[in-house]
N, C-alpha and C. Protein backbone atom coordinates (compact mmCIF):
# COMPACT_ATOMS: atom_id res chain seq x y z
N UNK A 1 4.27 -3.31 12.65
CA UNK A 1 5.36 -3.93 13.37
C UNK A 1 6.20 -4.81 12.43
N UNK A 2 5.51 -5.68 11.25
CA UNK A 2 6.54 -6.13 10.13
C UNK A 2 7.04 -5.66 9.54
N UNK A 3 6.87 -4.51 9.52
CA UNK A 3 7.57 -3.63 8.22
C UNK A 3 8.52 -2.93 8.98
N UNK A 4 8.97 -3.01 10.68
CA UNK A 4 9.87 -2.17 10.96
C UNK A 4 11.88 -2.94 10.45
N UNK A 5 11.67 -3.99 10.31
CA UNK A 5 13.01 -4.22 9.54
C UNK A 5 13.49 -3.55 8.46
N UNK A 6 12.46 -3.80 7.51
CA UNK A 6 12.68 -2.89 6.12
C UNK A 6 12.77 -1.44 6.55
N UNK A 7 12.08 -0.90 7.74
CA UNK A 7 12.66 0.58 7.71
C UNK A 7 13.95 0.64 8.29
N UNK A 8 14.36 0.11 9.44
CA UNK A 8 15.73 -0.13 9.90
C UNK A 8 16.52 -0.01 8.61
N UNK A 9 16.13 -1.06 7.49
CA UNK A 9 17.55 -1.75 7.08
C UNK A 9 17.77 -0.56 5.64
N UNK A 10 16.90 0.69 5.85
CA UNK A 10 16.60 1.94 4.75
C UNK A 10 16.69 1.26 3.63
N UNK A 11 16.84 2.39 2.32
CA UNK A 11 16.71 2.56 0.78
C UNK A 11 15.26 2.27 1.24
N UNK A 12 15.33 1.16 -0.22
CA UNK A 12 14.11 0.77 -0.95
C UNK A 12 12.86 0.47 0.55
N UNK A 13 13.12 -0.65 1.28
CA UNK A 13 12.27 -0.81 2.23
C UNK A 13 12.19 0.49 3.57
N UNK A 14 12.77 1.60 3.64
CA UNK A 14 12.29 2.58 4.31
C UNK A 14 10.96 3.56 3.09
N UNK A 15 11.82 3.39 1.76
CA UNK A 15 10.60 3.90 1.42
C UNK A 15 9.48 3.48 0.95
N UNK A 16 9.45 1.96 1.24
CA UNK A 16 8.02 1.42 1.00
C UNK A 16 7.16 1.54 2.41
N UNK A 17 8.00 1.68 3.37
CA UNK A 17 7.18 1.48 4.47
C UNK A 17 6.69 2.80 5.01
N UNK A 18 7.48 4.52 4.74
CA UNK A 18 6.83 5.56 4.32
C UNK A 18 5.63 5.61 3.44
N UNK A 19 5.73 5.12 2.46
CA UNK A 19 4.84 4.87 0.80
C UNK A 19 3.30 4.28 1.97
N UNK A 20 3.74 3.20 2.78
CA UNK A 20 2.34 2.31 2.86
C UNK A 20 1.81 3.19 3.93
N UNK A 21 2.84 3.60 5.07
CA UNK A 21 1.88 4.32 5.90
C UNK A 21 1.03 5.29 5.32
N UNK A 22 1.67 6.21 4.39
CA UNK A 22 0.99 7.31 3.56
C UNK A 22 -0.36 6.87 3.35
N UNK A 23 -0.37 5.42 2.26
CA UNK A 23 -1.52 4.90 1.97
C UNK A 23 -2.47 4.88 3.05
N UNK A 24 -2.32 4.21 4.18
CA UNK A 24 -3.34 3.37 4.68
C UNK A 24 -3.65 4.63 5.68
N UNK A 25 -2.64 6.25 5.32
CA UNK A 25 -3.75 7.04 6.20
C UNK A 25 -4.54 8.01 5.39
N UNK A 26 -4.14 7.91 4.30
CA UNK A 26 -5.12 8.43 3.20
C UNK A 26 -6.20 7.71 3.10
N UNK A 27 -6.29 6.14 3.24
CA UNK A 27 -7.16 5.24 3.05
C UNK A 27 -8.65 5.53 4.15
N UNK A 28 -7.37 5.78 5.14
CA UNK A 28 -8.50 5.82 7.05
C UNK A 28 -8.98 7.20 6.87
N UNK A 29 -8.68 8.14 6.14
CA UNK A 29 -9.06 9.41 6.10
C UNK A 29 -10.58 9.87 5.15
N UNK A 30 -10.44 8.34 3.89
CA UNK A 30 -11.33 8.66 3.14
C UNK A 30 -12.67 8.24 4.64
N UNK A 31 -12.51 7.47 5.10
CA UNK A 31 -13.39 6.95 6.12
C UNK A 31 -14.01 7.96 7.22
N UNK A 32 -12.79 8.89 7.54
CA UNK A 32 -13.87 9.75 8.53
C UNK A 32 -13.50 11.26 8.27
N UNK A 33 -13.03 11.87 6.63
CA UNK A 33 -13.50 12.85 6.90
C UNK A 33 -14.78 13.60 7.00
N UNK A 34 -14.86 14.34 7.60
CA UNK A 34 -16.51 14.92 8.20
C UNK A 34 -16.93 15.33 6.60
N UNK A 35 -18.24 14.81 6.49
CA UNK A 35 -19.06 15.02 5.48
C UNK A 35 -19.31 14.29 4.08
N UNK A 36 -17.76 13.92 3.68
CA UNK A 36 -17.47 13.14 2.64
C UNK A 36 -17.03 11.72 2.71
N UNK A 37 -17.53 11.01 3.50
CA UNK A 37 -17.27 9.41 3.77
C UNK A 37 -17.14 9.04 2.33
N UNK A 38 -16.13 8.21 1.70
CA UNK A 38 -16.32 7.75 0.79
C UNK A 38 -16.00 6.14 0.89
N UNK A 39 -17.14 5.36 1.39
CA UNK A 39 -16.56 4.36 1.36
C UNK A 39 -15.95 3.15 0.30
N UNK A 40 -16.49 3.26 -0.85
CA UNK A 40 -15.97 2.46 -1.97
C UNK A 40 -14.64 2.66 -2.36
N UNK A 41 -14.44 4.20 -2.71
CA UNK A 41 -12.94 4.67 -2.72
C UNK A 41 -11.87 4.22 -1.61
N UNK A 42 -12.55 3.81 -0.22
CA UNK A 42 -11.28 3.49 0.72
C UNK A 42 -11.09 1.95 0.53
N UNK A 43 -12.91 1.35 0.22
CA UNK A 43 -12.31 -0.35 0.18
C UNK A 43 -10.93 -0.17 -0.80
N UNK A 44 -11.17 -0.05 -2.08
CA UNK A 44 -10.47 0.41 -3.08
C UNK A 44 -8.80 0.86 -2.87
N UNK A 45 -8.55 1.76 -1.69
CA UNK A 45 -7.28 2.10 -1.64
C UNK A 45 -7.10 1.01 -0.59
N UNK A 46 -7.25 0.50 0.06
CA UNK A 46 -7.24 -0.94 1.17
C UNK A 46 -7.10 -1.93 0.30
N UNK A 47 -7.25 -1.95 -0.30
CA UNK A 47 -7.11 -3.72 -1.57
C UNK A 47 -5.66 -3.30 -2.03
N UNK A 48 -6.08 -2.44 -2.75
CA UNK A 48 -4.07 -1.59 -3.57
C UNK A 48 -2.92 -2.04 -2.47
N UNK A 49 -3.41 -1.50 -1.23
CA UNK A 49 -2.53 -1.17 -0.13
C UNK A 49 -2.53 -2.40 0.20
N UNK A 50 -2.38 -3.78 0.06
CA UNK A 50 -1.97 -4.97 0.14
C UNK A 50 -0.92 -5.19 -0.52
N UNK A 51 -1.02 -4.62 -1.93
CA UNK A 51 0.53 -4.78 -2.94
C UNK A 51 1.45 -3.93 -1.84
N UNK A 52 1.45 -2.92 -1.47
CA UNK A 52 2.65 -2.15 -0.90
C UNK A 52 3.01 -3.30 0.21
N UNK A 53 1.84 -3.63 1.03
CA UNK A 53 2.44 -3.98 2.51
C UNK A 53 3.45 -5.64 1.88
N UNK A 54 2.79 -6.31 0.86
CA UNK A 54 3.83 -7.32 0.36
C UNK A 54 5.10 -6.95 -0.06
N UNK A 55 4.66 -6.03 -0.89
CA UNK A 55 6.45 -5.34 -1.35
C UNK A 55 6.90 -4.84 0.20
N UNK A 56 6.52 -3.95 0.98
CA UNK A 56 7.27 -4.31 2.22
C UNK A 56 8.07 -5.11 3.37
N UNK A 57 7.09 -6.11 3.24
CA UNK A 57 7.27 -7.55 3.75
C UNK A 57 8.52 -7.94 3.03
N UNK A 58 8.51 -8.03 1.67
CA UNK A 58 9.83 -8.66 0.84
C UNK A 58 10.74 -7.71 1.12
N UNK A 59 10.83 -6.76 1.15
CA UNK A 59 11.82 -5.79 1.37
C UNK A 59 12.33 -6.14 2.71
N UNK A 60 12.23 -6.13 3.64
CA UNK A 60 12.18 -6.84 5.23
C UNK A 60 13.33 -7.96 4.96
N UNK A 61 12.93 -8.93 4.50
CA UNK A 61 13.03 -9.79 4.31
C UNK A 61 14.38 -9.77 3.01
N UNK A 62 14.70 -8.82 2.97
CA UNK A 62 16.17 -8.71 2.17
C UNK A 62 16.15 -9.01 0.53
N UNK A 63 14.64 -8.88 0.14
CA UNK A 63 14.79 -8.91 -0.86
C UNK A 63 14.12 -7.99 -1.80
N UNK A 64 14.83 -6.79 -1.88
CA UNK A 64 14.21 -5.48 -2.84
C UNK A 64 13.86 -5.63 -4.70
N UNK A 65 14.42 -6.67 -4.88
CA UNK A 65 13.95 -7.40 -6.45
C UNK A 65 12.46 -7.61 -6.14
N UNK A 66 12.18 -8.38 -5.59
CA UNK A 66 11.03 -8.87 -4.88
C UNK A 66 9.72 -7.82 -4.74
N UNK A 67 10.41 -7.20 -3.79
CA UNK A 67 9.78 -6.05 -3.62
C UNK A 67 9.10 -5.09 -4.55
N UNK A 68 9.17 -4.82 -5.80
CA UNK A 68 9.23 -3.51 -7.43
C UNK A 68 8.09 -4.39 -7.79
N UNK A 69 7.94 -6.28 -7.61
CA UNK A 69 6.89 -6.50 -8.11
C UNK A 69 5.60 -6.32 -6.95
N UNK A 70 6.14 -6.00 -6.31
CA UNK A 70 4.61 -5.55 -4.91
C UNK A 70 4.17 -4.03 -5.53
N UNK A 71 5.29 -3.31 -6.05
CA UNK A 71 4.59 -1.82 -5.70
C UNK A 71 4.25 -2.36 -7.46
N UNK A 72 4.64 -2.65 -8.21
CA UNK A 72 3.89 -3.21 -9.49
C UNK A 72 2.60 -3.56 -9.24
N UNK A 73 2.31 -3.73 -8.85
CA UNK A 73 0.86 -5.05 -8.14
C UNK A 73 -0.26 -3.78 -7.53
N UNK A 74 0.66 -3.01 -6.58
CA UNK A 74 -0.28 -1.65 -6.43
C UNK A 74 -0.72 -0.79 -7.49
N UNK A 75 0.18 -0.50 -8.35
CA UNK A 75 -0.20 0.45 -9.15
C UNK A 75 -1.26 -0.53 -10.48
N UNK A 76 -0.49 -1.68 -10.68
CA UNK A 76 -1.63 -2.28 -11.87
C UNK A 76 -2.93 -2.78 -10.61
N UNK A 77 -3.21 -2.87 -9.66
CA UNK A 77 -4.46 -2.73 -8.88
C UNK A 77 -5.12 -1.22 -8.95
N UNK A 78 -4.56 -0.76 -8.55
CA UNK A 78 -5.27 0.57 -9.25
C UNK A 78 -6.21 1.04 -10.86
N UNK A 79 -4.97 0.48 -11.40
CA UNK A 79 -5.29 0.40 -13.23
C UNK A 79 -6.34 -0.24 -12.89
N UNK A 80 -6.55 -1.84 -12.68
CA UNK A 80 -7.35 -2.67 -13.03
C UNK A 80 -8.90 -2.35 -12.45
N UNK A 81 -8.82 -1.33 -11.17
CA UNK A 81 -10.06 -1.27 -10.37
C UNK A 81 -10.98 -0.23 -11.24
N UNK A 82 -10.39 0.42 -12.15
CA UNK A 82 -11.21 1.10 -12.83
C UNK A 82 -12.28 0.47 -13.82
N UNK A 83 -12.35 -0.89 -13.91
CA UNK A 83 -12.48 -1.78 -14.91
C UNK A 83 -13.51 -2.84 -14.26
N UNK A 84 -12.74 -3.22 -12.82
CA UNK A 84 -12.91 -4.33 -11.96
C UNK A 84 -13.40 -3.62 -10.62
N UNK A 85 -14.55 -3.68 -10.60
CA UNK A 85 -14.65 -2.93 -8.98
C UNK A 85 -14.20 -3.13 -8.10
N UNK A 86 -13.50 -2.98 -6.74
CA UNK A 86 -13.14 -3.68 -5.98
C UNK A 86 -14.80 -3.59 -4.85
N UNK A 87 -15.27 -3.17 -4.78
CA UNK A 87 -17.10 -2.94 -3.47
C UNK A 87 -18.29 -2.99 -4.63
């Protein structure tokens, strides 16, 4: 429901808020596909998927500068979890 401004107001914040839904149903998917639960991998994409929903939020909020350092934040969360466990 916060992120529906940034999709209203398109560009950058329609496609972060495409970008996060993507995430967080890839995330819910690692969770119940039949057979392969992977739960470490979803904590994992659920932590990342905090940088997007901030860069969303800023995007909302009219500010898409703002925003490049959220999806920054996702992708070096990613980098870093290889290193840093997130579970």
């Amino acid at each position: 429901m916060y992120g529906i401004p940034a999709l209203t107001g398109g560009g950058i914040g329609a496609a972060l808020y495409l970008g996060f839904l993507a995430w967080v149903g890839y995330a819910v998917w690692l969770l119940v596909r039949p057979g392969r639960v992977n739960f470490p991998r979803a904590v994992v994409s659920f932590i990342a998927g905090i940088s997007l929903l901030d860069g969303l939020l800023m995007a909302g909020a009219g500010r898409p500068d703002a925003a490049a350092w959220g999806v920054a934040g996702f992708g070096l969360t990613l980098v870093l979890q290889r290193y840093v466990r997130g579970t």
